[in-house]
N, C-alpha and C. Protein backbone atom coordinates (compact mmCIF):
# COMPACT_ATOMS: atom_id res chain seq x y z
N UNK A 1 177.16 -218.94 -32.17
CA UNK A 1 178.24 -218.51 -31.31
C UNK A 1 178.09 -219.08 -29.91
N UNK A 2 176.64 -219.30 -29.32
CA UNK A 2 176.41 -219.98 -28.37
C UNK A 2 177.19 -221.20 -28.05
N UNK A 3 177.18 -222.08 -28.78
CA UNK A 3 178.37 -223.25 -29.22
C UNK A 3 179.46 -223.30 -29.00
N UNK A 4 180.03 -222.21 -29.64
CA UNK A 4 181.63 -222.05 -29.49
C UNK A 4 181.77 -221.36 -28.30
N UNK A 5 180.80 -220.51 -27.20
CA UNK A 5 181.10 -220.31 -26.19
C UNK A 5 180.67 -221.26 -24.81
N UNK A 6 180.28 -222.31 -25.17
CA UNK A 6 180.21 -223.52 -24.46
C UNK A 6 181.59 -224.60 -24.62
N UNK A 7 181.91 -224.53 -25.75
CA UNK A 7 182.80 -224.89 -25.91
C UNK A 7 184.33 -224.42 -25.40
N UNK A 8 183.89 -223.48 -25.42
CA UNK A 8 185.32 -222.74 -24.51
C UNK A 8 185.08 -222.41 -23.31
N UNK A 9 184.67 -222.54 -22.74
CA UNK A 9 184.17 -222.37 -21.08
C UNK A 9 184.51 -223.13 -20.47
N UNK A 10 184.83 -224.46 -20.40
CA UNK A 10 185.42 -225.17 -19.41
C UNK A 10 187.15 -225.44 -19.77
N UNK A 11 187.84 -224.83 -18.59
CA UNK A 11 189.16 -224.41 -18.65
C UNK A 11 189.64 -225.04 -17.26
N UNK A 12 189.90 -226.40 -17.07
CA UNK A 12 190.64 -227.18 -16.04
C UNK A 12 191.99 -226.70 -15.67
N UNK A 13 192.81 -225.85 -15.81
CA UNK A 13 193.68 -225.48 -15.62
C UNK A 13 193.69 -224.01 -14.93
N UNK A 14 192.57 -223.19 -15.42
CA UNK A 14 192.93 -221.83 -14.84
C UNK A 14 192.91 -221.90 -13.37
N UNK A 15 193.76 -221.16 -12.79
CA UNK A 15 194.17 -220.71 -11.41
C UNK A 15 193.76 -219.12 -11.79
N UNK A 16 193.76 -218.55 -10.16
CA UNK A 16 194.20 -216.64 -10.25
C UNK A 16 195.24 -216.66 -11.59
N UNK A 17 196.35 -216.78 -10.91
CA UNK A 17 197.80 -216.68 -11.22
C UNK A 17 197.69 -216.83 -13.12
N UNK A 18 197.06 -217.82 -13.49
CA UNK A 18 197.39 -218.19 -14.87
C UNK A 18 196.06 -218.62 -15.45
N UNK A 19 195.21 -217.57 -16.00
CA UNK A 19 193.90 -217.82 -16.51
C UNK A 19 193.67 -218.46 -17.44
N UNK A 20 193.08 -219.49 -18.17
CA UNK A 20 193.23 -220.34 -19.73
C UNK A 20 193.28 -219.32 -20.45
N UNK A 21 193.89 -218.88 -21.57
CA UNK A 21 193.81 -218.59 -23.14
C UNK A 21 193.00 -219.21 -23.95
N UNK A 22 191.95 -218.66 -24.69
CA UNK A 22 191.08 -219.41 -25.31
C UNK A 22 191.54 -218.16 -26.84
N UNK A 23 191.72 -218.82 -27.63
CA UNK A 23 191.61 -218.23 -29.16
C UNK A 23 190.49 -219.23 -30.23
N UNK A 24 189.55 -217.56 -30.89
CA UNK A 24 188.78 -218.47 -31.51
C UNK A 24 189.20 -217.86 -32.97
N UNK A 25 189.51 -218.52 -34.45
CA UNK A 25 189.61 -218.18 -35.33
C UNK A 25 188.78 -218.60 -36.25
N UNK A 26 188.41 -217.94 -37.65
CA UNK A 26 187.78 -218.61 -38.66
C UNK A 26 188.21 -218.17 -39.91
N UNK A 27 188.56 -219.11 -40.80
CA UNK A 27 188.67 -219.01 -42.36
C UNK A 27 187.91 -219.57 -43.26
N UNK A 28 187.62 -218.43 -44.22
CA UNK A 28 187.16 -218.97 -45.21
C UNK A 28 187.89 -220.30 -45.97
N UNK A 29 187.43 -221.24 -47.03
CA UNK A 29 188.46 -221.71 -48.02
C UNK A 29 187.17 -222.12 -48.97
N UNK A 30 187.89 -223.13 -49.75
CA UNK A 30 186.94 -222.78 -50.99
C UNK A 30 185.23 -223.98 -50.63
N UNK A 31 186.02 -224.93 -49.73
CA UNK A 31 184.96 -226.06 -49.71
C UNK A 31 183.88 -225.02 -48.54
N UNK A 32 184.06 -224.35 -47.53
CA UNK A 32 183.08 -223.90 -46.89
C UNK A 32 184.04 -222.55 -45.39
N UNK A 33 183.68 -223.11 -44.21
CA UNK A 33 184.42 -222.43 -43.42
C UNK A 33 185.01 -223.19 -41.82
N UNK A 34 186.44 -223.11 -41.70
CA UNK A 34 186.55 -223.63 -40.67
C UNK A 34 186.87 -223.04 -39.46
N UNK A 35 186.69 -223.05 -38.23
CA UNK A 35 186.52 -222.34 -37.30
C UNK A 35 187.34 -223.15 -36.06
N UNK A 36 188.27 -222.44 -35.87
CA UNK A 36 189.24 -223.36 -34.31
C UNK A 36 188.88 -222.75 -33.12
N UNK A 37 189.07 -224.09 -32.34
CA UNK A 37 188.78 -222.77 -30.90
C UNK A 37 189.70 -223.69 -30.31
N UNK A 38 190.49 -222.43 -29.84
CA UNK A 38 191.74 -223.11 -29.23
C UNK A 38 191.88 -222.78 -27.72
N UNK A 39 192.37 -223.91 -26.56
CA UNK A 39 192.73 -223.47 -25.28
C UNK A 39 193.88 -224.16 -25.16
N UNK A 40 194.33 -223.80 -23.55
CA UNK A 40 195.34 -224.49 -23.49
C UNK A 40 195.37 -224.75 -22.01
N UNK A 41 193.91 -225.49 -21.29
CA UNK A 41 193.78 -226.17 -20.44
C UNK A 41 194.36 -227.53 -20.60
N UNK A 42 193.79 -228.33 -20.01
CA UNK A 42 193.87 -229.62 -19.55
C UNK A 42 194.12 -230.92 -20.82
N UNK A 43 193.47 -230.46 -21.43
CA UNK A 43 193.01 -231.38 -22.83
C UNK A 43 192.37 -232.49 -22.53
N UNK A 44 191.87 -233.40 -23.71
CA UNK A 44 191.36 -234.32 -23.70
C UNK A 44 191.78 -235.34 -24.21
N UNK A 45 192.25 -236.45 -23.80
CA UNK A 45 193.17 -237.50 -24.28
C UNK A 45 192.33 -237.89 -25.45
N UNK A 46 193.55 -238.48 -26.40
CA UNK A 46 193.22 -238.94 -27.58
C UNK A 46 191.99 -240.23 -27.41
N UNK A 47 192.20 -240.97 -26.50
CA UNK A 47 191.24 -242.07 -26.46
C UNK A 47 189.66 -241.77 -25.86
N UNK A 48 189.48 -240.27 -25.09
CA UNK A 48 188.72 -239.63 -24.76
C UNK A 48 187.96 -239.04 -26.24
N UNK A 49 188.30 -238.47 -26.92
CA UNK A 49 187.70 -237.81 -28.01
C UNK A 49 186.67 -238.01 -28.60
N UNK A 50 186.55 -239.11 -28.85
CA UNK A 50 185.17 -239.68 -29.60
C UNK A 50 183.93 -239.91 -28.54
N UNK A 51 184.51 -240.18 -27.40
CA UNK A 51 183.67 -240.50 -26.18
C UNK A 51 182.65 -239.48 -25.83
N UNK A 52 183.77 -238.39 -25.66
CA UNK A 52 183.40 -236.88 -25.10
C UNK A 52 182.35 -236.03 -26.01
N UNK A 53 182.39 -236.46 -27.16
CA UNK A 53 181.08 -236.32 -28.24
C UNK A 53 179.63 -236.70 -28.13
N UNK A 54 179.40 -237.75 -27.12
CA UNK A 54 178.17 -238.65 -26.92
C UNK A 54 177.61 -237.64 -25.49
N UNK A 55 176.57 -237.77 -26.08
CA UNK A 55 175.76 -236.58 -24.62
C UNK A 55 175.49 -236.82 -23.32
N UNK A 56 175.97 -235.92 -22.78
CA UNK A 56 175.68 -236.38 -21.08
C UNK A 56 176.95 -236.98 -20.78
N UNK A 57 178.00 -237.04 -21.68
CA UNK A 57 179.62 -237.10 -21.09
C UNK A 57 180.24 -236.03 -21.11
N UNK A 58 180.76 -236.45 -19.89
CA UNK A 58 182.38 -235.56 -19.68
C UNK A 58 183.03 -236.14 -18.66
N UNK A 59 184.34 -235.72 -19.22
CA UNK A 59 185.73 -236.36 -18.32
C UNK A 59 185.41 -236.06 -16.08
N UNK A 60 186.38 -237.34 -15.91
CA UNK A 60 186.19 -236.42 -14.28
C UNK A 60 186.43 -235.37 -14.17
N UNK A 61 187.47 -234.76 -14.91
CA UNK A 61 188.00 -233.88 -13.87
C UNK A 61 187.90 -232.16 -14.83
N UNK A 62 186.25 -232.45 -15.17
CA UNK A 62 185.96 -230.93 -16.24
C UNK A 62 184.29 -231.13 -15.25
N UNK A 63 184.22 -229.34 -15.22
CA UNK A 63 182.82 -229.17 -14.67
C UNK A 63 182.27 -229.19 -15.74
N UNK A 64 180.52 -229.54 -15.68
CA UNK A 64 179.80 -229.21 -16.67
C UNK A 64 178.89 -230.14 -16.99
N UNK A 65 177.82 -230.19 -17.89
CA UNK A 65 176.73 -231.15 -17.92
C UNK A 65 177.28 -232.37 -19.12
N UNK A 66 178.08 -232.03 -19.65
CA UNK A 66 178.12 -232.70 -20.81
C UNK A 66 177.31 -232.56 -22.17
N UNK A 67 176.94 -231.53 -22.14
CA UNK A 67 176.26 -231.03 -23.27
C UNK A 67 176.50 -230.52 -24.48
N UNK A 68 177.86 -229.68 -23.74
CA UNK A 68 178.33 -228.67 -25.10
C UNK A 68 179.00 -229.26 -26.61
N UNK A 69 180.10 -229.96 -26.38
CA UNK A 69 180.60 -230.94 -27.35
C UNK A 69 179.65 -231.16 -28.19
N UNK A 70 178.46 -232.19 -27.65
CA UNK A 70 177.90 -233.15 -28.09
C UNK A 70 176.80 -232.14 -28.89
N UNK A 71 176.88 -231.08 -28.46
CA UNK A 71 175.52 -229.85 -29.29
C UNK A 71 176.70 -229.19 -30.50
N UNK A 72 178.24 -229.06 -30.24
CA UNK A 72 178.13 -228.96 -31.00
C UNK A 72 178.70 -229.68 -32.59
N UNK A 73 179.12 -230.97 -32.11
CA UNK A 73 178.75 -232.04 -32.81
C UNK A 73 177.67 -231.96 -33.78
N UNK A 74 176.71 -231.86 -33.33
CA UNK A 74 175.21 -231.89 -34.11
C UNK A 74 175.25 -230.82 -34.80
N UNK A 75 175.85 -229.79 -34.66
CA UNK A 75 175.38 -228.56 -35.32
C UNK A 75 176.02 -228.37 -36.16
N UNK A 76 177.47 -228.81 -36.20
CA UNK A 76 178.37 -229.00 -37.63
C UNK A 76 177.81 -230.48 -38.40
N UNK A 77 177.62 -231.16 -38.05
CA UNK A 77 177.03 -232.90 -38.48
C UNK A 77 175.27 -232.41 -39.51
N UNK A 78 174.71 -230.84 -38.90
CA UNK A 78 173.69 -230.66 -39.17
C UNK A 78 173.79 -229.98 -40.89
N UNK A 79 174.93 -229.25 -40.64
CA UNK A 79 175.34 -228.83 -41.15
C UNK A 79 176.34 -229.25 -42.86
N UNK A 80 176.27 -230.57 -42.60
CA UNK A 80 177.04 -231.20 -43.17
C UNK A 80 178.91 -231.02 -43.12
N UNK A 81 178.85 -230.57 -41.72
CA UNK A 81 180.47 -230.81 -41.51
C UNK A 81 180.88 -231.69 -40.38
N UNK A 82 181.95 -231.28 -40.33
CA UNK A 82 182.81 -232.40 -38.78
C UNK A 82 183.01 -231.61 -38.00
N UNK A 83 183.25 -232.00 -36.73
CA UNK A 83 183.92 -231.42 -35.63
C UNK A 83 185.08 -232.39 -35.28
N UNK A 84 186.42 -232.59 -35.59
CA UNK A 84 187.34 -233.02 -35.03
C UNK A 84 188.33 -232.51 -33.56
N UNK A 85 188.60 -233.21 -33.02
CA UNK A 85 189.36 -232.55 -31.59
C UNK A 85 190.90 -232.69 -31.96
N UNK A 86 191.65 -231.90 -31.61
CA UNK A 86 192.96 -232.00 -31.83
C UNK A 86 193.61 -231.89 -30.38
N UNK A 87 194.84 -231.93 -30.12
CA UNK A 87 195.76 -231.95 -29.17
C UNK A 87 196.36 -229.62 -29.37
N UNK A 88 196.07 -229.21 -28.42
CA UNK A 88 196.93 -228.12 -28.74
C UNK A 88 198.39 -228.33 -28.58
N UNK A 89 199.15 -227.35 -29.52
CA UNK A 89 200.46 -227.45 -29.14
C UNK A 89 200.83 -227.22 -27.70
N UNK A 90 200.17 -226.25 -26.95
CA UNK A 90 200.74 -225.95 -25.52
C UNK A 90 199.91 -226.90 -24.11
N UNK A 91 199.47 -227.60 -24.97
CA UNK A 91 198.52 -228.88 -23.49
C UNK A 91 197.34 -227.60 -24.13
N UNK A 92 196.04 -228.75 -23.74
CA UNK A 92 194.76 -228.61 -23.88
C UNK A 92 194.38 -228.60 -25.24
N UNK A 93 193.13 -228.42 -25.68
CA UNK A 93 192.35 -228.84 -27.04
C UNK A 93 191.72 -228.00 -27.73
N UNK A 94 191.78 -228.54 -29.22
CA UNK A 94 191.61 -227.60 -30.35
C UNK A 94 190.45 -228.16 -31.22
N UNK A 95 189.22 -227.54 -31.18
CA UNK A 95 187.65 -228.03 -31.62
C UNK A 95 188.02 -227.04 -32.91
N UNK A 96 188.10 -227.98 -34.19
CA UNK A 96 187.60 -227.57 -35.76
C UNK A 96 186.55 -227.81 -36.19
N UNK A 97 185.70 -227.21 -35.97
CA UNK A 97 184.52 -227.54 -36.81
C UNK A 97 184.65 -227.03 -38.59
N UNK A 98 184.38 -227.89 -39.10
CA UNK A 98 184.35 -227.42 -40.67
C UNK A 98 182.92 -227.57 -41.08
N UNK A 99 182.58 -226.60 -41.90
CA UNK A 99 181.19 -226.35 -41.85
C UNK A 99 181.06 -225.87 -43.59
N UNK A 100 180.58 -227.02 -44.53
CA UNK A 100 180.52 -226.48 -46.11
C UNK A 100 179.98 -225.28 -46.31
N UNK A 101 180.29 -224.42 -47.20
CA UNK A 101 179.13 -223.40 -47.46
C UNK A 101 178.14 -223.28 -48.02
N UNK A 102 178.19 -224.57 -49.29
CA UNK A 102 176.87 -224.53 -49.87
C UNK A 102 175.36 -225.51 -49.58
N UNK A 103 175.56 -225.97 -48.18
CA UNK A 103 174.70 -226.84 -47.79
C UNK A 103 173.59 -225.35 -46.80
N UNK A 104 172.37 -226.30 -46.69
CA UNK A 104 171.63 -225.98 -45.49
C UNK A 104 171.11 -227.07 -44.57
N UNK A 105 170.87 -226.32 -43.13
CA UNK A 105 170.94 -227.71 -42.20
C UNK A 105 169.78 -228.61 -42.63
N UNK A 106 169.83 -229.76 -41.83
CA UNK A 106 168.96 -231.02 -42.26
C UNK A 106 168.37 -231.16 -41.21
């Protein structure tokens, strides 16, 4: 959970006035479990995505070490799943990690 709350912690958009929305969901299905975490800060451009995975990056204009992504990259990858980034519908980004159920990490 550490993960997914690194992952949602940096929110380029919140002001007083209009704080980010962060929703985290998870479903079962039959291959394992997938887990969204959704905001609706700033986002991360499509050509950013793959970048923002490699450690010790992050965009200008997000605080932070560059760590979180890239940890939790590894921990679904460890896992034998993905972490893909999506576009949210309302501006800002949507981290799926899919994570099999019948593996253990490596």
């Amino acid at each position: 959970m550490s993960a997914i709350g690194e992952r949602a912690r940096p929110c380029c958009s919140e002001t007083p006035d209009q704080p980010c929305q962060i929703v985290i969901t998870a479903r079962a299905h039959r291959h394992g479990w997938e887990i969204a975490v959704i905001d609706d800060g700033c986002g991360i451009p499509p050509h950013d995505r793959q970048h923002v995975m490699d450690m010790f990056t992050r965009l200008h204009h997000v605080e932070g070490s560059g760590i979180g992504l890239a940890t939790c990259e590894r921990i679904a990858t460890a896992h034998g799943g993905t972490l893909p980034l999506e576009e949210t519908a309302r501006g800002g980004t949507t981290a799926v990690p899919n994570v099999p159920s019948d593996t253990t990490p490596s």
